[in-house]
Protein backbone atom coordinates (compact mmCIF):
# COMPACT_ATOMS: atom_id res chain seq x y z
CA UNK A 1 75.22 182.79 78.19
CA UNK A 2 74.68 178.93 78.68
CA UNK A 3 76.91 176.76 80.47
CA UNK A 4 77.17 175.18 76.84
CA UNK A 5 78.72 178.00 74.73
CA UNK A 6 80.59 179.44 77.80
CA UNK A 7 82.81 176.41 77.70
CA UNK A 8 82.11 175.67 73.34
CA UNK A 9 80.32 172.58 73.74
CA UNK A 10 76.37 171.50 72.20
CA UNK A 11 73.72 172.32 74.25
CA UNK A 12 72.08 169.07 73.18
CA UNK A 13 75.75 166.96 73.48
CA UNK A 14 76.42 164.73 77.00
CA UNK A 15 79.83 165.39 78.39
CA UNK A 16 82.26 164.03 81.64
CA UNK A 17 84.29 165.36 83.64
CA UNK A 18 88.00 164.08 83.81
CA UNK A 19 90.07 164.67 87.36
CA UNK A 20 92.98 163.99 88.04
CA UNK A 21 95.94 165.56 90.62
CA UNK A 22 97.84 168.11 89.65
CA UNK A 23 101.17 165.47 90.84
CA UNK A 24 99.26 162.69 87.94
CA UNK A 25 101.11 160.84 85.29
CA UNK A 26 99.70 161.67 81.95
CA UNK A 27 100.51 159.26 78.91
CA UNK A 28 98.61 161.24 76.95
CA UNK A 29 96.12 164.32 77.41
CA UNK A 30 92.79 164.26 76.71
CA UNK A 31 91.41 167.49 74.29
CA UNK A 32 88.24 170.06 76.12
CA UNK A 33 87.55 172.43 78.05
CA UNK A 34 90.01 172.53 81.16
CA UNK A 35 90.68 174.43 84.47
CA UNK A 36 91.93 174.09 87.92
CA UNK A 37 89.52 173.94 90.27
CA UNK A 38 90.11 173.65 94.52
CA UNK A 39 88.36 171.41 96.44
CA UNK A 40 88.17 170.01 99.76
CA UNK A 41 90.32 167.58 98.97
CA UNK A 42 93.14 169.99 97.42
CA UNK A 43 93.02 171.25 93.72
CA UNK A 44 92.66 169.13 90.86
CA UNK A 45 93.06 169.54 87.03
CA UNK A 46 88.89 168.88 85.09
CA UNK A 47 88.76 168.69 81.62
CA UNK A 48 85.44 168.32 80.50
CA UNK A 49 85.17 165.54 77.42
CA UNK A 50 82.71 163.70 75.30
CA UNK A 51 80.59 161.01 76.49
CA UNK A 52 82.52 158.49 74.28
CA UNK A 53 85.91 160.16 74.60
CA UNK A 54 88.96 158.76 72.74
CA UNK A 55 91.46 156.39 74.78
CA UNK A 56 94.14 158.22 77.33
CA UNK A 57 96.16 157.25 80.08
CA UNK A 58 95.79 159.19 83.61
CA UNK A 59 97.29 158.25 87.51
CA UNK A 60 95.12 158.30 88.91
CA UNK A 61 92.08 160.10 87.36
CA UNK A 62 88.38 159.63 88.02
CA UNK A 63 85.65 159.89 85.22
CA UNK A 64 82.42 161.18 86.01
CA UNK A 65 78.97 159.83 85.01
CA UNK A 66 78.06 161.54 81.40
CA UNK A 67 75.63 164.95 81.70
CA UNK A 68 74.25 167.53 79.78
CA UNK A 69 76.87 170.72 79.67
CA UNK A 70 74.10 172.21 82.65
CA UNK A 71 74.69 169.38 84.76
CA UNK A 72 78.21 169.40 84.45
CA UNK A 73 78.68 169.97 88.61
CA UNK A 74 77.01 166.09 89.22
CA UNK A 75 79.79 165.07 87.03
CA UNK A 76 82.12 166.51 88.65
CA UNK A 77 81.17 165.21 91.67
CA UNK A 78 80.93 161.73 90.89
CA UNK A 79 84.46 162.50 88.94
CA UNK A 80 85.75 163.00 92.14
CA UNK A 81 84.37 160.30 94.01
CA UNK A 82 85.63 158.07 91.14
CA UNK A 83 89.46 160.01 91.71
CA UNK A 84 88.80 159.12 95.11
CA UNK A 85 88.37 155.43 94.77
CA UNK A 86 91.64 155.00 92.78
CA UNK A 87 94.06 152.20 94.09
CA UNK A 88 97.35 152.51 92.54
CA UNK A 89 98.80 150.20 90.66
CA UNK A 90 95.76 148.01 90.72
CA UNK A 91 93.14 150.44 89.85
CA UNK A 92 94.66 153.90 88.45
CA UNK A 93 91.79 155.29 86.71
CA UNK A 94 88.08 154.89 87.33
CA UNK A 95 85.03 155.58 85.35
CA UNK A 96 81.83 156.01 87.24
CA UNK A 97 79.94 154.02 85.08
CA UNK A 98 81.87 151.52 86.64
CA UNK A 99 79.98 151.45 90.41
CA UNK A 100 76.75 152.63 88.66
CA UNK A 101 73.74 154.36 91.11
CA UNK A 102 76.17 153.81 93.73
CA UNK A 103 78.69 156.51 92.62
CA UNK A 104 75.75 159.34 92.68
CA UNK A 105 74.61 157.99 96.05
CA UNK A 106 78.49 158.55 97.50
CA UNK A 107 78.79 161.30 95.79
CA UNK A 108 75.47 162.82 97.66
CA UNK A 109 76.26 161.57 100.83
CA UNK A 110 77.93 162.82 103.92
CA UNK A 111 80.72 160.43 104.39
CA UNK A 112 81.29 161.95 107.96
CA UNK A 113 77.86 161.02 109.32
CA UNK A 114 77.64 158.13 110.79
CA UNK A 115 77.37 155.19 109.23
CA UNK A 116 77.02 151.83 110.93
CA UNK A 117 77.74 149.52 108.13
CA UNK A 118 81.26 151.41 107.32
CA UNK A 119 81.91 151.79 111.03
CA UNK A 120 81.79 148.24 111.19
CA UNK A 121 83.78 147.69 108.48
CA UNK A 122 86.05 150.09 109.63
CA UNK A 123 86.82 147.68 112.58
CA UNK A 124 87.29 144.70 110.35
CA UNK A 125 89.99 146.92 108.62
CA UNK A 126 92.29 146.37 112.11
CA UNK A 127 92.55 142.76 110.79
CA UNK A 128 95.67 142.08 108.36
CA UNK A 129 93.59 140.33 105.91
CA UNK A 130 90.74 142.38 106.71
CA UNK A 131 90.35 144.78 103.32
CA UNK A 132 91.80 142.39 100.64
CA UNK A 133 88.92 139.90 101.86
CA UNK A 134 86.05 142.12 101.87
CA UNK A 135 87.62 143.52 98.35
CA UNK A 136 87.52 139.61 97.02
CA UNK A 137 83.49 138.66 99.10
CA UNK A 138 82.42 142.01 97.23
CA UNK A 139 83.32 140.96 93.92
CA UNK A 140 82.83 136.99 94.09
CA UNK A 141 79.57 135.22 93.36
CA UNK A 142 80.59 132.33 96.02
CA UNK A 143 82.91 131.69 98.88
CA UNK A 144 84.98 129.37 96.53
CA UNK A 145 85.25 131.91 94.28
CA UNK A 146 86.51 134.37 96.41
CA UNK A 147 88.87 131.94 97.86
CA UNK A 148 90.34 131.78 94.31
CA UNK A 149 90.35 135.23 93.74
CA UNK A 150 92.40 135.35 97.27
CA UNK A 151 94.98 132.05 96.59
CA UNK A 152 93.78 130.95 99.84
CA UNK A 153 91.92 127.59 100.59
CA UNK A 154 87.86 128.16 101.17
CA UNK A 155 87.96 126.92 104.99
CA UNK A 156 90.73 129.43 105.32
CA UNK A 157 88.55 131.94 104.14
CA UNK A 158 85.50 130.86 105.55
CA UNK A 159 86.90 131.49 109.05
CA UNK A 160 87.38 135.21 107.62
CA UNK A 161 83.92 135.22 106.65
CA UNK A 162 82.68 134.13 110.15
CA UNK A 163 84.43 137.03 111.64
CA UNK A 164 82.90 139.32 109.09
CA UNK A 165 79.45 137.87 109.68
CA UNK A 166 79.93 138.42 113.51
CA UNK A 167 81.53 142.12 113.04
CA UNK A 168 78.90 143.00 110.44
CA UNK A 169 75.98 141.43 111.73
CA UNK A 170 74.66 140.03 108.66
CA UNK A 171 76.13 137.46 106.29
CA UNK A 172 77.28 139.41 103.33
CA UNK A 173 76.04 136.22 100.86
CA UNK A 174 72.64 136.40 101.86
CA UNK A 175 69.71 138.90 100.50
CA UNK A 176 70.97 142.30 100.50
CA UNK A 177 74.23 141.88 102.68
CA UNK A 178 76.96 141.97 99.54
CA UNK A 179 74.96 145.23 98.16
CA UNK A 180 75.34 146.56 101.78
CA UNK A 181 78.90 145.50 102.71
CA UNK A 182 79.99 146.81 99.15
CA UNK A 183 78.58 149.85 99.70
CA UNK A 184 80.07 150.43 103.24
CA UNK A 185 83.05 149.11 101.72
CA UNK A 186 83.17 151.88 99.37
CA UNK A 187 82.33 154.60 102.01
CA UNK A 188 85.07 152.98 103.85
CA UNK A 189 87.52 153.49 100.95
CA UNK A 190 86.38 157.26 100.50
CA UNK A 191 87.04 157.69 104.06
CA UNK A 192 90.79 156.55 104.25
CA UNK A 193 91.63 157.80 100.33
CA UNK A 194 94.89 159.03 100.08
CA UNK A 195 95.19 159.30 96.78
CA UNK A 196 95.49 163.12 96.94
CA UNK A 197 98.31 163.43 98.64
CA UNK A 198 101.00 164.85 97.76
CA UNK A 199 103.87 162.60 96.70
CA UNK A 200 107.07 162.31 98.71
CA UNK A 201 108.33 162.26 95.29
CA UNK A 202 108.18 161.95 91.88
CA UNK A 203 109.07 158.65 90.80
CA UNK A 204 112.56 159.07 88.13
CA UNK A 205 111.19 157.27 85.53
CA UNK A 206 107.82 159.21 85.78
CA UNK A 207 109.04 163.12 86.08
CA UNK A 208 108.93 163.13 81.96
CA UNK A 209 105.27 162.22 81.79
CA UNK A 210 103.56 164.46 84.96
CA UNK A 211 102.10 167.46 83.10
CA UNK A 212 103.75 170.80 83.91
CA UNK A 213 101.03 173.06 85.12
CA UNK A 214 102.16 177.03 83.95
CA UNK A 215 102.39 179.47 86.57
CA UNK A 216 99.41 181.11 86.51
CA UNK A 217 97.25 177.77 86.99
CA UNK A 218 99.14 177.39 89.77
CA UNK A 219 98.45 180.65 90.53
CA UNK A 220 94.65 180.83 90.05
CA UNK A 221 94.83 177.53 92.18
CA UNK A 222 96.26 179.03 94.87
CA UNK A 223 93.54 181.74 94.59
CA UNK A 224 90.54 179.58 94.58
CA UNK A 225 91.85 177.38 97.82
CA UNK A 226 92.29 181.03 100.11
CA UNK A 227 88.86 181.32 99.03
CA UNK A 228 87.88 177.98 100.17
CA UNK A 229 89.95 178.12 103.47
CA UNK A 230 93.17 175.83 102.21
CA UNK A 231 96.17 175.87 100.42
CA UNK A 232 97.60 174.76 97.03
CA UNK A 233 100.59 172.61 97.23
CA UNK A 234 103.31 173.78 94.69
CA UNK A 235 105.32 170.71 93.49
CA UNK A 236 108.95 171.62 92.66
């Protein structure tokens, strides 16, 4: 039996993975396929959807890059570095598509090895400013630009750059150095994720939407993570 008509999808269709925490908020659900599956990280809800998928609202969720139903693992992966990249509130939920080649690449890689570009920025992280600056340099065309996207004059920021340039060893504005510092940025980000953790607790206003998982996902949870060496966290 193909992975297709194990899980009733086309053989010739292109499908993501959603995941999401088993602690997200759901506005609404998304229809396919779905299980619990353990990782690493702790277990997450997949549901497995169409490559143009109708609207929903997940926090935080990561969408995978779009496969064949026999390649569903790479979007899995790349679902969960996408789950992993979440920022909450100001990024939720994020697609894949989003980072392009550079999702696969992190989702390939051993974020443990060492890496000299995140180690560096790693130390620029001690700074206060240090994160929300490289966030703004990564996404700005121009030191202007990203002084704007910062509220913060250009010579202000400028000085940050300096110390960035001196830390990193290459100026992030020239040839190559914003692909590498937004890559090491990313790493970085994948390295210190906490978005699945378990809440202290459930916001009031939010208990109503978090999806009640029945007892025997739960249960089949808690089987898959003794089988992978961990534990499944049972909300209450």
């Amino acid at each position: 039996m193909t992975a297709a008509s194990a899980l009733g999808l086309s053989a010739t269709g292109m499908y993501r993975l959603v995941v999401a925490p088993l602690f997200a908020v759901w506005r609404n659900h998304p229809a396919g396929p779905e299980d619990v599956i353990a990782t690493p990280f702790g277990p997450v809800h997949a549901v497995v959807v169409p490559e143009r998928y109708p609207p929903f609202g997940a926090s935080p969720c990561g969408i995978g890059t779009a496969t064949s139903p026999d390649s569903l693992d790479r979007s899995f992966r790349t679902a969960m570095v996408a789950l992993r990249l979440c920022r909450s509130p100001k990024e939720p939920q994020v697609v894949a598509d989003s980072y392009g080649g550079l999702i696969e690449l992190l989702a390939d890689a051993d974020e443990h090895a060492p890496h000299s570009d995140a180690d560096r920025v790693e130390a620029i992280a001690h700074y206060a400013w240090g994160m929300e600056t490289i966030d703004a340099v990564v996404a700005a065309q121009s030191v202007r630009e990203a002084a704007r996207l910062l509220n913060i004059h250009h010579s202000t920021l400028q000085g940050r750059i300096d110390t960035i340039t001196a830390t990193l060893g290459f100026n992030p504005f020239e040839g190559f150095g914003r692909s590498r510092l937004g890559a090491a940025f990313l790493l970085h980000r994948l390295r210190t994720s906490t978005v699945l953790d378990l809440p202290a607790a459930a916001a009031p206003g939010n208990v109503a939407a978090t999806r009640a998982f029945s007892a025997a996902e739960l249960a089949e949870a808690e089987s898959y993570a003794k089988e992978a060496g961990g534990e499944v966290e049972h909300l209450s």
